[in-house]
Structure formats: structure tokens, C-alpha cells
PDB file of N, CA and C in Angstrom:
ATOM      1  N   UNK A   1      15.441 -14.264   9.400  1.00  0.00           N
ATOM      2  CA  UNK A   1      14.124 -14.832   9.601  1.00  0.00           C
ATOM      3  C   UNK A   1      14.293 -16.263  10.136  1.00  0.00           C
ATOM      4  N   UNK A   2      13.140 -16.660  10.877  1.00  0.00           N
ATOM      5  CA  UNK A   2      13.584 -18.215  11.439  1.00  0.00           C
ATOM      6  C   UNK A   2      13.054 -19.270  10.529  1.00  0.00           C
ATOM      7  N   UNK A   3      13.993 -19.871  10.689  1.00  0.00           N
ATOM      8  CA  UNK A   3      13.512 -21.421  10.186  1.00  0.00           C
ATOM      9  C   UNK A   3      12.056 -22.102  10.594  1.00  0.00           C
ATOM     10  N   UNK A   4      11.364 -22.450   9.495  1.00  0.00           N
ATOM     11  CA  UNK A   4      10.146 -23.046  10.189  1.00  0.00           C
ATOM     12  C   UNK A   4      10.152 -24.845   9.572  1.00  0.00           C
ATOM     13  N   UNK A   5       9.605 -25.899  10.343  1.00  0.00           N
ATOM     14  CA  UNK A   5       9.719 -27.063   9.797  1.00  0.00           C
ATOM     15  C   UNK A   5       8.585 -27.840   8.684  1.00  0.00           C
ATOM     16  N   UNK A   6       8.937 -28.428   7.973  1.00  0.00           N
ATOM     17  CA  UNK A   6       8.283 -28.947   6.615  1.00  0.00           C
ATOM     18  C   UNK A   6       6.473 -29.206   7.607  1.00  0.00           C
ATOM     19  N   UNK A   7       6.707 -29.504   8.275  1.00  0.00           N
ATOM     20  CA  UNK A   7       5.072 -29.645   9.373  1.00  0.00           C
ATOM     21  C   UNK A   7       4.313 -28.263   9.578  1.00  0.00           C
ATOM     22  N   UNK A   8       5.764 -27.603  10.190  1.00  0.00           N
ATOM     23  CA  UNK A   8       4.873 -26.173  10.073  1.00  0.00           C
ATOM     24  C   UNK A   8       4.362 -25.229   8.465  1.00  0.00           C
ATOM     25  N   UNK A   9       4.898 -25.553   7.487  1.00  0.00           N
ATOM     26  CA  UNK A   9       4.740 -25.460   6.317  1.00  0.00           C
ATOM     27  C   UNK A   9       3.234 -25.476   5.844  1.00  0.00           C
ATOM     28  N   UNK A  10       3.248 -27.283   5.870  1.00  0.00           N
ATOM     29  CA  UNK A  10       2.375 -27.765   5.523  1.00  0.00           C
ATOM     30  C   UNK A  10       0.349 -27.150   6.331  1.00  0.00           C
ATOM     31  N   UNK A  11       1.424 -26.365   7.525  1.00  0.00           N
ATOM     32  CA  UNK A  11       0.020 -25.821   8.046  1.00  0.00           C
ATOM     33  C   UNK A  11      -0.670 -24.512   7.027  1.00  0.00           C
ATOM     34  N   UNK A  12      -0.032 -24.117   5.984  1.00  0.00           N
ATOM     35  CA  UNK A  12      -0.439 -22.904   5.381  1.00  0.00           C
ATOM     36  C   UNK A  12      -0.659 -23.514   3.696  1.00  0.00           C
ATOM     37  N   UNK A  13      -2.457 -23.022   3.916  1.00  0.00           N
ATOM     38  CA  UNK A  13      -3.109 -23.630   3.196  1.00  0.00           C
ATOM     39  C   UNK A  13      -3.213 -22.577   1.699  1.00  0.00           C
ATOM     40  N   UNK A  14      -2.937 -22.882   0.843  1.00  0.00           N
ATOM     41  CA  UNK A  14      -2.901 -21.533  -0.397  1.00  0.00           C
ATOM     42  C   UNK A  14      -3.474 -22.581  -1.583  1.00  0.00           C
ATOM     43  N   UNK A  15      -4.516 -21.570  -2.246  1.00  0.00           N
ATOM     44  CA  UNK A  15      -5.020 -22.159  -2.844  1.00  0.00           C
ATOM     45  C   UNK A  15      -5.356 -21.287  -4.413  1.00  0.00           C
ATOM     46  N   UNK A  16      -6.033 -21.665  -5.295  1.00  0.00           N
ATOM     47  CA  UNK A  16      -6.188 -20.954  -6.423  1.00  0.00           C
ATOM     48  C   UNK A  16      -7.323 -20.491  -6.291  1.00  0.00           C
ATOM     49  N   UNK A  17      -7.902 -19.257  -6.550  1.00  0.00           N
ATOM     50  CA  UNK A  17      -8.976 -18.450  -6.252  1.00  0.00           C
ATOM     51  C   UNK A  17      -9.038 -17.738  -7.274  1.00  0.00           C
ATOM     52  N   UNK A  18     -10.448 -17.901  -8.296  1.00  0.00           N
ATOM     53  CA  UNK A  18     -10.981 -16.633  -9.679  1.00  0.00           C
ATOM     54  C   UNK A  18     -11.713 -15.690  -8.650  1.00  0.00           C
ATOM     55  N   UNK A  19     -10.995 -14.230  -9.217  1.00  0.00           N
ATOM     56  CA  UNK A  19     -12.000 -12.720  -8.262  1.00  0.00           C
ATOM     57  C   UNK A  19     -13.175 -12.645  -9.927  1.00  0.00           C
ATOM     58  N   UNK A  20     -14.406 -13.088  -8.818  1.00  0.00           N
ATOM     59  CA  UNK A  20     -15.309 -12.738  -9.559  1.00  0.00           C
ATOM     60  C   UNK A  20     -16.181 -11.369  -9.450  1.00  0.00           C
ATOM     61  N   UNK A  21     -16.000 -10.537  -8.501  1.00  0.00           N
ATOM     62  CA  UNK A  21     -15.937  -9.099  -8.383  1.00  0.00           C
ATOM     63  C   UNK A  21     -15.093  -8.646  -7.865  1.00  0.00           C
ATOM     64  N   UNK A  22     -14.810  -7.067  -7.958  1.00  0.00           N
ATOM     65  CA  UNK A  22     -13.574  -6.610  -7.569  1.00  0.00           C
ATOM     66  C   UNK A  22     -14.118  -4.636  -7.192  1.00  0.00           C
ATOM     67  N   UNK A  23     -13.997  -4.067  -5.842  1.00  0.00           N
ATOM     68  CA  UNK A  23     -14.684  -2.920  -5.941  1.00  0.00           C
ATOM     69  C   UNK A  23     -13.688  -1.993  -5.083  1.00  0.00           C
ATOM     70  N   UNK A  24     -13.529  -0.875  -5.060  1.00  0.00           N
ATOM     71  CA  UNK A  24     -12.680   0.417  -4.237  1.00  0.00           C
ATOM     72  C   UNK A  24     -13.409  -0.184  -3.380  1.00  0.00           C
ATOM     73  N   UNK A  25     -12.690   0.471  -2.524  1.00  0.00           N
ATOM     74  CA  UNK A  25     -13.430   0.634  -0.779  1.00  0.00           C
ATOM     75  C   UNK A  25     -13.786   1.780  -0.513  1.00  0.00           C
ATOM     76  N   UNK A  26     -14.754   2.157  -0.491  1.00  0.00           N
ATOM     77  CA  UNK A  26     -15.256   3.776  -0.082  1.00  0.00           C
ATOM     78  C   UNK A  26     -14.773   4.187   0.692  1.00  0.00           C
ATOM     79  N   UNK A  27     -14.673   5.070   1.145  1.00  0.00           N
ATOM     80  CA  UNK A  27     -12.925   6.115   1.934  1.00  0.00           C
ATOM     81  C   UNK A  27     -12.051   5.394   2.602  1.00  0.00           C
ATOM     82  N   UNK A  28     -11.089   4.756   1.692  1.00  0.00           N
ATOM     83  CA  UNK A  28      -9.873   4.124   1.483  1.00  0.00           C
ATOM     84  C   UNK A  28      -9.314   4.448   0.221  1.00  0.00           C
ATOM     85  N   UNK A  29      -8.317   5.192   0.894  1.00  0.00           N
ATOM     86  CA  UNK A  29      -7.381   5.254  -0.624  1.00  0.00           C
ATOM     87  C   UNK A  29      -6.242   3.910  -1.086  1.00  0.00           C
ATOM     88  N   UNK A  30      -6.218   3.095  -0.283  1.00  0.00           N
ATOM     89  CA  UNK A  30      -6.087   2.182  -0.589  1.00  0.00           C
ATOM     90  C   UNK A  30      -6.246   0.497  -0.372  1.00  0.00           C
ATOM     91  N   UNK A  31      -7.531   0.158  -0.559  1.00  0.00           N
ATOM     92  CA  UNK A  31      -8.399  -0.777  -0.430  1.00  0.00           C
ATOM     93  C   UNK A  31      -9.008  -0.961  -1.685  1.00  0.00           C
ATOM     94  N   UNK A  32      -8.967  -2.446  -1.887  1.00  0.00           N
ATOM     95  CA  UNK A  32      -9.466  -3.007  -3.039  1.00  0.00           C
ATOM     96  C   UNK A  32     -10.465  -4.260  -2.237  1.00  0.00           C
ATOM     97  N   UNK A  33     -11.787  -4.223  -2.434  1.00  0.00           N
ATOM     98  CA  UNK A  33     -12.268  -5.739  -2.254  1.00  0.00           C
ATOM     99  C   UNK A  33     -12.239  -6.520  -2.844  1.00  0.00           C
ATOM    100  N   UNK A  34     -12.140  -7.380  -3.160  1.00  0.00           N
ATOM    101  CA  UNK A  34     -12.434  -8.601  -3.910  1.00  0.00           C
ATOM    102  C   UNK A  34     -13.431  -9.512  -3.282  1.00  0.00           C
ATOM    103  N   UNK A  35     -13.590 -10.106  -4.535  1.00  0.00           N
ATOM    104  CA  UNK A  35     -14.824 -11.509  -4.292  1.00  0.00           C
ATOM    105  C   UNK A  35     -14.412 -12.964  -4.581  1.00  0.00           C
ATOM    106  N   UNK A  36     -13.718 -13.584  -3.866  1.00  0.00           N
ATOM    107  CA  UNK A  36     -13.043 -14.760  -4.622  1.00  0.00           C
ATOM    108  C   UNK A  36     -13.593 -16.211  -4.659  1.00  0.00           C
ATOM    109  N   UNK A  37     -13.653 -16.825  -5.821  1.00  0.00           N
ATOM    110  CA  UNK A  37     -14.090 -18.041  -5.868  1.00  0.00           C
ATOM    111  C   UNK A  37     -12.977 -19.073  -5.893  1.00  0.00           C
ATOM    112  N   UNK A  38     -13.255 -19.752  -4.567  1.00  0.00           N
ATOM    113  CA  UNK A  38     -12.614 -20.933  -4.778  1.00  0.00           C
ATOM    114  C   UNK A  38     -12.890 -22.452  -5.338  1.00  0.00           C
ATOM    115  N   UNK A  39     -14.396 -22.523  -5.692  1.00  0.00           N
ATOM    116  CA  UNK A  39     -14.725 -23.525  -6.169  1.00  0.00           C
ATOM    117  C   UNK A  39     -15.866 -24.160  -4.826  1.00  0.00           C
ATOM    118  N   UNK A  40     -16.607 -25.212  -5.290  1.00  0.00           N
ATOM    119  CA  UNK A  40     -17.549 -25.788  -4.606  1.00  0.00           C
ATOM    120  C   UNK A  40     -17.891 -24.807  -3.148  1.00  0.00           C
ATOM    121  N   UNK A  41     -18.827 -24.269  -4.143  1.00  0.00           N
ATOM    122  CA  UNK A  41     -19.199 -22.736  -3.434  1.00  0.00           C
ATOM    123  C   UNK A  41     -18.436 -22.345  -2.330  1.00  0.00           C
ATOM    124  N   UNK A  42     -17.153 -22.102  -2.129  1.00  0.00           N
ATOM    125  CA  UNK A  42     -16.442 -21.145  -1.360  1.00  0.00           C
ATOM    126  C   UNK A  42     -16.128 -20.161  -2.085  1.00  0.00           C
ATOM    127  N   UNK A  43     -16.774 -18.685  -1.831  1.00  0.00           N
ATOM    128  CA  UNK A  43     -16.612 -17.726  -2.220  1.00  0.00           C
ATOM    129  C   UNK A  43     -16.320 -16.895  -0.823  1.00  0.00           C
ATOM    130  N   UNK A  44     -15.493 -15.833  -1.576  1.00  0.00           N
ATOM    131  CA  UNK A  44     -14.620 -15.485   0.104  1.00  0.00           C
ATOM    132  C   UNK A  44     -14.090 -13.663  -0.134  1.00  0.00           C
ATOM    133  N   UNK A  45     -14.919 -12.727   0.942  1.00  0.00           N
ATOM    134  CA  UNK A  45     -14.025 -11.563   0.699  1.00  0.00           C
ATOM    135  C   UNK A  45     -13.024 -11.686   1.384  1.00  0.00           C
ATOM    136  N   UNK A  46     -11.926 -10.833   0.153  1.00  0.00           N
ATOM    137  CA  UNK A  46     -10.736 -10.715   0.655  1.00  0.00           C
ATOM    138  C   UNK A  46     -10.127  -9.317   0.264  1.00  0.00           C
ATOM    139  N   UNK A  47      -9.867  -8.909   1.520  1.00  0.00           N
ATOM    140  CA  UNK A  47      -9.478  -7.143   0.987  1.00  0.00           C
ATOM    141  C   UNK A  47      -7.691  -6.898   0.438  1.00  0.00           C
ATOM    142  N   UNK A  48      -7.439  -6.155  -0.032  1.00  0.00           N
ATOM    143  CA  UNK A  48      -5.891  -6.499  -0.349  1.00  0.00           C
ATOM    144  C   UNK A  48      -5.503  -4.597  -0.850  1.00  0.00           C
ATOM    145  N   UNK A  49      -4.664  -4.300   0.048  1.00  0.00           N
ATOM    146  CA  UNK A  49      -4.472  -3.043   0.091  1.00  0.00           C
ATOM    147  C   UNK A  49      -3.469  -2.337  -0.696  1.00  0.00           C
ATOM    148  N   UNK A  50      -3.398  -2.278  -2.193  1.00  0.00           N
ATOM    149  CA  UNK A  50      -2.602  -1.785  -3.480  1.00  0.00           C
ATOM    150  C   UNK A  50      -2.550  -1.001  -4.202  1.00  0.00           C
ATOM    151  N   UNK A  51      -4.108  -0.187  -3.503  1.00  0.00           N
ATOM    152  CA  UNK A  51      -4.374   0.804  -4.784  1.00  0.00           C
ATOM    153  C   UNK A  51      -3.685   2.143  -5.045  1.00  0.00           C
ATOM    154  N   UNK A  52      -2.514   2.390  -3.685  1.00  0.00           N
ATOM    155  CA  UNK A  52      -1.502   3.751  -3.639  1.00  0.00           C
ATOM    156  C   UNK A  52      -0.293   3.043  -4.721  1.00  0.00           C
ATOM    157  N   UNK A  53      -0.695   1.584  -5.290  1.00  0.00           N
ATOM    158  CA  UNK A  53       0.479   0.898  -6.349  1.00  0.00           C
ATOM    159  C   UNK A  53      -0.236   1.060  -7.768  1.00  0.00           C
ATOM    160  N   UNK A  54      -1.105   1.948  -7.819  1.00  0.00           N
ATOM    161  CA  UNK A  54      -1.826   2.172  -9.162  1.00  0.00           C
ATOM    162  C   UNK A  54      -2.416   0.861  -9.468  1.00  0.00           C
ATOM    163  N   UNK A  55      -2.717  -0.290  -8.810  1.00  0.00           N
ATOM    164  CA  UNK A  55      -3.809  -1.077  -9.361  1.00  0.00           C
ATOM    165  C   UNK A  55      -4.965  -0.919  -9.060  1.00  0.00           C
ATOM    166  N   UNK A  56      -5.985  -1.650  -9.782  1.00  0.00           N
ATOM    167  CA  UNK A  56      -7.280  -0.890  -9.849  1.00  0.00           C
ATOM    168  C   UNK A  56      -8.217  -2.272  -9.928  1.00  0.00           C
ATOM    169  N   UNK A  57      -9.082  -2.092  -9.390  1.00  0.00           N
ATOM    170  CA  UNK A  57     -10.248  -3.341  -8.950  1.00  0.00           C
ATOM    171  C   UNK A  57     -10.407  -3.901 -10.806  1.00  0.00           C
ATOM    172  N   UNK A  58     -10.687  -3.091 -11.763  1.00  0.00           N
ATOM    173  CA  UNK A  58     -10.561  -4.114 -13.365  1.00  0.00           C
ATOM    174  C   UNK A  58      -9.203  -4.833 -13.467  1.00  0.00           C
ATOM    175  N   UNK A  59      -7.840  -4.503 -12.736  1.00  0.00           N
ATOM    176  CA  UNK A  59      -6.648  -5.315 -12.887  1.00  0.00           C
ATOM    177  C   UNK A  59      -7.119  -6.745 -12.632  1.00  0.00           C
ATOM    178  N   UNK A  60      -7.528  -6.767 -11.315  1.00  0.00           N
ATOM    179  CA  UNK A  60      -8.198  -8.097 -10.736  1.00  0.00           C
ATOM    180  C   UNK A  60      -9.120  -8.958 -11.333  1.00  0.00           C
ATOM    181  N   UNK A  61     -10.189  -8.171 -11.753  1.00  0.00           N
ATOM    182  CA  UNK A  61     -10.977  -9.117 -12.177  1.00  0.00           C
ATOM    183  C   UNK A  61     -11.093 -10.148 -12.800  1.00  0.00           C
ATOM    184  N   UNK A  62     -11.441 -11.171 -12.974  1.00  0.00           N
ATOM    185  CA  UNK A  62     -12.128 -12.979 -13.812  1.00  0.00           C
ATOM    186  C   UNK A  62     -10.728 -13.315 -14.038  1.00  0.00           C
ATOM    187  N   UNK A  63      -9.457 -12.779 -13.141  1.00  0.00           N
ATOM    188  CA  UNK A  63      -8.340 -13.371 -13.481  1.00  0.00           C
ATOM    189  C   UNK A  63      -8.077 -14.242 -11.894  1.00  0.00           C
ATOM    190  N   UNK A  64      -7.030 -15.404 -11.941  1.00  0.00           N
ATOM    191  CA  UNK A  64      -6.893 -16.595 -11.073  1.00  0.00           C
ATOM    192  C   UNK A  64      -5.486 -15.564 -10.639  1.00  0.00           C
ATOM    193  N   UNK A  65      -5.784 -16.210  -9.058  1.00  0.00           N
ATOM    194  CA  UNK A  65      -3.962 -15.704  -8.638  1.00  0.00           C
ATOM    195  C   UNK A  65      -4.563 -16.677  -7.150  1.00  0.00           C
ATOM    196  N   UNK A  66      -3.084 -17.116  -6.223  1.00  0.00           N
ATOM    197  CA  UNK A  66      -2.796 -17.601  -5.470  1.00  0.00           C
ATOM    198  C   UNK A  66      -3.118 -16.705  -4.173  1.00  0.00           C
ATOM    199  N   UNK A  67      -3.534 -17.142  -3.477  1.00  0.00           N
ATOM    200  CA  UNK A  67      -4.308 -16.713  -2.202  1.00  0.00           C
ATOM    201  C   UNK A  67      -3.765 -17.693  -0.965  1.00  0.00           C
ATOM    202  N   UNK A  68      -3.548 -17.034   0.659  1.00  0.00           N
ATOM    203  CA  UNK A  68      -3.703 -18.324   1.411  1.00  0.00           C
ATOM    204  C   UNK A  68      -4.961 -18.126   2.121  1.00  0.00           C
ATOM    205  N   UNK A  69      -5.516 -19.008   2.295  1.00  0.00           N
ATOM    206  CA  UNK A  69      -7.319 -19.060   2.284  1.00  0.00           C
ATOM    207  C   UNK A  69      -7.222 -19.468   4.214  1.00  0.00           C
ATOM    208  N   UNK A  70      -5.773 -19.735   4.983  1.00  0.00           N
ATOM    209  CA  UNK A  70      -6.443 -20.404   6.167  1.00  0.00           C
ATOM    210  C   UNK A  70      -6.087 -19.632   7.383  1.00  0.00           C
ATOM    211  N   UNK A  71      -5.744 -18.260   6.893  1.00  0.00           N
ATOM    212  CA  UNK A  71      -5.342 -17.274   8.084  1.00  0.00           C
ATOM    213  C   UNK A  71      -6.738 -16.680   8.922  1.00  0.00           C
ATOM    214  N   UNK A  72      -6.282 -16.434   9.959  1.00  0.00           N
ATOM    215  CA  UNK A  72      -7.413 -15.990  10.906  1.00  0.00           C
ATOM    216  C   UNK A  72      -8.174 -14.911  10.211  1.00  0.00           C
ATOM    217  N   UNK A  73      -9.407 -14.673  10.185  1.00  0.00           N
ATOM    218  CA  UNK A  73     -10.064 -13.758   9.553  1.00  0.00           C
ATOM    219  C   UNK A  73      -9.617 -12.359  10.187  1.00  0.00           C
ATOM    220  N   UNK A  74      -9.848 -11.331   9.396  1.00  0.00           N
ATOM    221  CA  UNK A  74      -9.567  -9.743  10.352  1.00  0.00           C
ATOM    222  C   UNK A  74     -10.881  -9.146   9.298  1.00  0.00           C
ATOM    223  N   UNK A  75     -11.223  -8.301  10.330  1.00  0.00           N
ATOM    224  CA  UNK A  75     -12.361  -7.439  10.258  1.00  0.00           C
ATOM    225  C   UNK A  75     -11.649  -6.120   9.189  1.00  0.00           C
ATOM    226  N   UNK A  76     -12.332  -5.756   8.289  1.00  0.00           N
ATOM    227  CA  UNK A  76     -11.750  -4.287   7.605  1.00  0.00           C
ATOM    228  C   UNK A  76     -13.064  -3.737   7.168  1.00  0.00           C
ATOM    229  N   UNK A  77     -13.130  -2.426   7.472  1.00  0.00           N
ATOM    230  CA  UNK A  77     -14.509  -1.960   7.181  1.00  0.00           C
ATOM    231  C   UNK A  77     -15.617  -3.192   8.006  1.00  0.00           C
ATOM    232  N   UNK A  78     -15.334  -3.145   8.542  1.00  0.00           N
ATOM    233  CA  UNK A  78     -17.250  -3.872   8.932  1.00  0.00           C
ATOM    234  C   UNK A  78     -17.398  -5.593   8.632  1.00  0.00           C
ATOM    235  N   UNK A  79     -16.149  -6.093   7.472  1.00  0.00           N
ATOM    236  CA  UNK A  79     -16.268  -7.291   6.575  1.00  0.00           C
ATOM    237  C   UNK A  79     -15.061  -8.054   6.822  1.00  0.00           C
ATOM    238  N   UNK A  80     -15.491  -9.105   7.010  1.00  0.00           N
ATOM    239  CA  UNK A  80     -14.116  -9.682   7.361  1.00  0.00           C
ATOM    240  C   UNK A  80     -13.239 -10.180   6.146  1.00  0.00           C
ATOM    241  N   UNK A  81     -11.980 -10.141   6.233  1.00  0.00           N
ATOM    242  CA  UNK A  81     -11.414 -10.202   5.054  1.00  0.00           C
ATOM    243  C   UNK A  81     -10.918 -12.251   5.181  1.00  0.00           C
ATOM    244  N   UNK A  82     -11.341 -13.014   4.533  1.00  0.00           N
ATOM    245  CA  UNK A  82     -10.955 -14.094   4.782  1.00  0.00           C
ATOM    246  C   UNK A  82     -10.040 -15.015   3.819  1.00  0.00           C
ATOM    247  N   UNK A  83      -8.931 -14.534   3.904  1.00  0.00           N
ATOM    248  CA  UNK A  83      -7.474 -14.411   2.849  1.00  0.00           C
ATOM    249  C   UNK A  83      -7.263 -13.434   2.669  1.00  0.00           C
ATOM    250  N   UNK A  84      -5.490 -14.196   2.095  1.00  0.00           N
ATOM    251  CA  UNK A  84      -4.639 -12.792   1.385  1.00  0.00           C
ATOM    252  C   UNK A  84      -3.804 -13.244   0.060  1.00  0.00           C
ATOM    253  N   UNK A  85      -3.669 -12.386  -0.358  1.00  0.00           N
ATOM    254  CA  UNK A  85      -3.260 -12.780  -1.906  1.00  0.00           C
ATOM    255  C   UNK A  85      -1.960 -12.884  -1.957  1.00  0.00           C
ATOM    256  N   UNK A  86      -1.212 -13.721  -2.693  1.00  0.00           N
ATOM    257  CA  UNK A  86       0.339 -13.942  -2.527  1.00  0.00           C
ATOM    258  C   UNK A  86       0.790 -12.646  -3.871  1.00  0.00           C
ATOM    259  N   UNK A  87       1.781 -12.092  -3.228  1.00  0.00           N
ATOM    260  CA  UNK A  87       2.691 -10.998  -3.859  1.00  0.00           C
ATOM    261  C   UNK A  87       3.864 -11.221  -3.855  1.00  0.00           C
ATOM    262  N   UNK A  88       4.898 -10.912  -4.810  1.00  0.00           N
ATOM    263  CA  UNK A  88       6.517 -10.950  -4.382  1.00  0.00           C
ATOM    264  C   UNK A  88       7.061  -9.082  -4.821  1.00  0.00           C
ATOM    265  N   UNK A  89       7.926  -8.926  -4.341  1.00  0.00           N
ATOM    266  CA  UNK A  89       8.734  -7.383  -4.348  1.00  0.00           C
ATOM    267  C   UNK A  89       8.688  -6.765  -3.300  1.00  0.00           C
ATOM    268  N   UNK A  90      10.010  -6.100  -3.219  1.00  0.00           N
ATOM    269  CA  UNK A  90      10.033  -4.981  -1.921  1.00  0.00           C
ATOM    270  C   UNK A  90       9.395  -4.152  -2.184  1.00  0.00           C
ATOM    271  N   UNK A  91       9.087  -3.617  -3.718  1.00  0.00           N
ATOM    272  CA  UNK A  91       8.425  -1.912  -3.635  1.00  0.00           C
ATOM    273  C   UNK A  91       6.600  -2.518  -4.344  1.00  0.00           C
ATOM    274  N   UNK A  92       6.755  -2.329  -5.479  1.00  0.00           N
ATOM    275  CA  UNK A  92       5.348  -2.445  -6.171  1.00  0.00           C
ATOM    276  C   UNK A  92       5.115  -4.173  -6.149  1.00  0.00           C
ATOM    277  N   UNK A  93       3.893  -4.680  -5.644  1.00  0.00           N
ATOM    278  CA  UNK A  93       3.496  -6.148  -5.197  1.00  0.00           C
ATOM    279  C   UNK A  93       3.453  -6.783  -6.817  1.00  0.00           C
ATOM    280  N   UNK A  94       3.850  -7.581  -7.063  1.00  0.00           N
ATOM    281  CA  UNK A  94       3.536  -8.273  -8.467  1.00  0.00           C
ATOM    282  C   UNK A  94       3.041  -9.849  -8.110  1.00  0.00           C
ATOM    283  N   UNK A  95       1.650 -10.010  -8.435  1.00  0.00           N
ATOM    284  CA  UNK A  95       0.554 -10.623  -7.889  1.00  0.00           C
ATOM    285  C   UNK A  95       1.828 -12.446  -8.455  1.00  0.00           C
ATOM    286  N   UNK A  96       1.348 -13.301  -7.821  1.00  0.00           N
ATOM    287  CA  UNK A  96       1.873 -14.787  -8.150  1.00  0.00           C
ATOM    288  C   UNK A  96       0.642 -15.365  -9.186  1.00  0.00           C
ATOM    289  N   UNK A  97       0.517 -15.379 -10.542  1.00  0.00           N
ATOM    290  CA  UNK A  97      -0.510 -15.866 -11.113  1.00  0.00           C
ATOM    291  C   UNK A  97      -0.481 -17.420 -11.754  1.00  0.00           C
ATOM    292  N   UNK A  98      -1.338 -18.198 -11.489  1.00  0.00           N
ATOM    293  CA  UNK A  98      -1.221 -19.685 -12.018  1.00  0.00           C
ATOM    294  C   UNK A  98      -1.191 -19.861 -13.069  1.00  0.00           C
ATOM    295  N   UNK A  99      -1.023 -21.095 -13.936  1.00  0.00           N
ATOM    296  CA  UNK A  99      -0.823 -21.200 -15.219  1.00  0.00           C
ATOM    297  C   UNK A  99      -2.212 -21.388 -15.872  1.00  0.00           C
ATOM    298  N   UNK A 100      -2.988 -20.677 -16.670  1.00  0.00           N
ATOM    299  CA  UNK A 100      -4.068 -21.105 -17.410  1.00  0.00           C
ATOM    300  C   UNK A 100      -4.955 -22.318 -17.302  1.00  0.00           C
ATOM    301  N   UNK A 101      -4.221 -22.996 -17.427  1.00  0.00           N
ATOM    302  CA  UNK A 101      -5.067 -24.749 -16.744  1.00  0.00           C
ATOM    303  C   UNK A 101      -4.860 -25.108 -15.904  1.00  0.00           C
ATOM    304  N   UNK A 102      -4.491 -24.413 -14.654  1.00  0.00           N
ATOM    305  CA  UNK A 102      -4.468 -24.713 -13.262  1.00  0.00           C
ATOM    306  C   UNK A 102      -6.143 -24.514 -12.829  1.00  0.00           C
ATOM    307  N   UNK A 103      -6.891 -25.440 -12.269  1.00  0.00           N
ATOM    308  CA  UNK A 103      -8.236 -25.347 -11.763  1.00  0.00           C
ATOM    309  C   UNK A 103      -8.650 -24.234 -10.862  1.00  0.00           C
ATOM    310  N   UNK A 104      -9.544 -23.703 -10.584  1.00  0.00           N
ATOM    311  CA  UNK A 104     -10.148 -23.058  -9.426  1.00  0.00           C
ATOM    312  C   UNK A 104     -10.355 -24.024  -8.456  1.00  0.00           C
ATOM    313  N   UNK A 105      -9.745 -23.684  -6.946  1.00  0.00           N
ATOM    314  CA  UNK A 105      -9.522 -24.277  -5.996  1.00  0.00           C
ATOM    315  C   UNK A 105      -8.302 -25.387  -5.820  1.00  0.00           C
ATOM    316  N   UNK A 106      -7.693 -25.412  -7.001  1.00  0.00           N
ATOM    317  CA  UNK A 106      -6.379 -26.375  -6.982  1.00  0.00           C
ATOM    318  C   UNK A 106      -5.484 -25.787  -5.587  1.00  0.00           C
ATOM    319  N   UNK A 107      -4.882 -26.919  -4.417  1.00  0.00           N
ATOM    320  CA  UNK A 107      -3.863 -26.446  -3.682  1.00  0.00           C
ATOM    321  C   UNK A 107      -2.886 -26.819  -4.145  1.00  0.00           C
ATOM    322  N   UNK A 108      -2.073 -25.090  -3.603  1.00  0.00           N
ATOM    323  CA  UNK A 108      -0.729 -25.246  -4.394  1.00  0.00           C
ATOM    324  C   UNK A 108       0.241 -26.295  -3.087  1.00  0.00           C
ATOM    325  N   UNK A 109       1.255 -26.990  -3.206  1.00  0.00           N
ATOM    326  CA  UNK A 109       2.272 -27.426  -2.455  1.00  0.00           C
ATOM    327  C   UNK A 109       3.384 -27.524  -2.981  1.00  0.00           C
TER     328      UNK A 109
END
């Protein structure tokens, strides 16, 4: 993979986001929507495609996880998805979750 520089870094904006709803996607077997709050009313769908990993839209819910909030939007179903949620693993995604008293909308760096 290539090297990118501490400038180009700094261009990728990730932030802390509570999913305050969370729903299937009607014929998608694997599509989850979410509803994410980032704080001072940025609320933001963001679709995140896991559910052939047995998670389920109640996994998500009123819980905080790391998102990057500044990628180009993409259209899914009709809605644009505006973020994506940070995951680590080659096989099943295991979500990056903040520490309890980390704020809604805190950026991570």
C-alpha cells in the first residue's frame, strides 16, 4: 500500500457519531441504515453493509462508534449514504468503539 503524508492524513475527517436509529434495508440482504448523530444537529444517513456478518440494526443502536463523516456522498437505495463506519478484520468487521466519555461529535486525531 502507498505511503500517504501527515497532510494527506490530516485530510480525513472521523468523528464520533451516536446511531440514533438503525433499520434493514428492504430487499437487501445486506444493508443496515443507520441514523447518526453527530452533535449540533448533524444527523447523517449512513448505510453500512454487515448484515450477511449476523449483525442486526438493535447491535447498533444508542451505541457511539467512529465514523469518517468527510467522504464523498454515494447514493444507495435512493439515499445518500453520508459516512462510513470504521471496522478492523479481514473476515467478520469488529466496529472501533470510543470510550464511554468520549463526547458525541469529538474528532478523533
Amino acid at each position: 500500500m502507498a505511503q500517504i503524508s501527515i497532510d494527506q492524513f490530516k485530510q480525513v475527517e472521523m468523528r464520533v457519531g451516536l446511531v440514533v436509529e438503525a433499520s434493514e434495508v428492504e430487499k437487501s440482504t445486506k444493508l443496515i441504515k443507520l441514523i447518526v448523530d453527530f452533535g449540533l444537529d448533524d444527523k447523517r444517513v449512513i448505510f453500512t453493509a454487515v448484515r450477511l456478518f449476523g449483525y442486526t440494526p438493535e447491535y447498533f443502536l444508542n451505541k457511539k462508534f467512529i465514523f469518517v463523516t468527510n467522504l464523498e456522498y454515494k447514493k444507495i437505495t435512493g439515499e445518500e449514504s453520508r459516512g462510513m463506519i470504521l471496522a478492523v478484520g479481514e473476515e467478520k468487521p469488529i466496529f472501533v468503539i470510543p470510550a464511554e466519555e468520549v463526547v458525541v461529535g469529538s474528532k478523533v486525531r
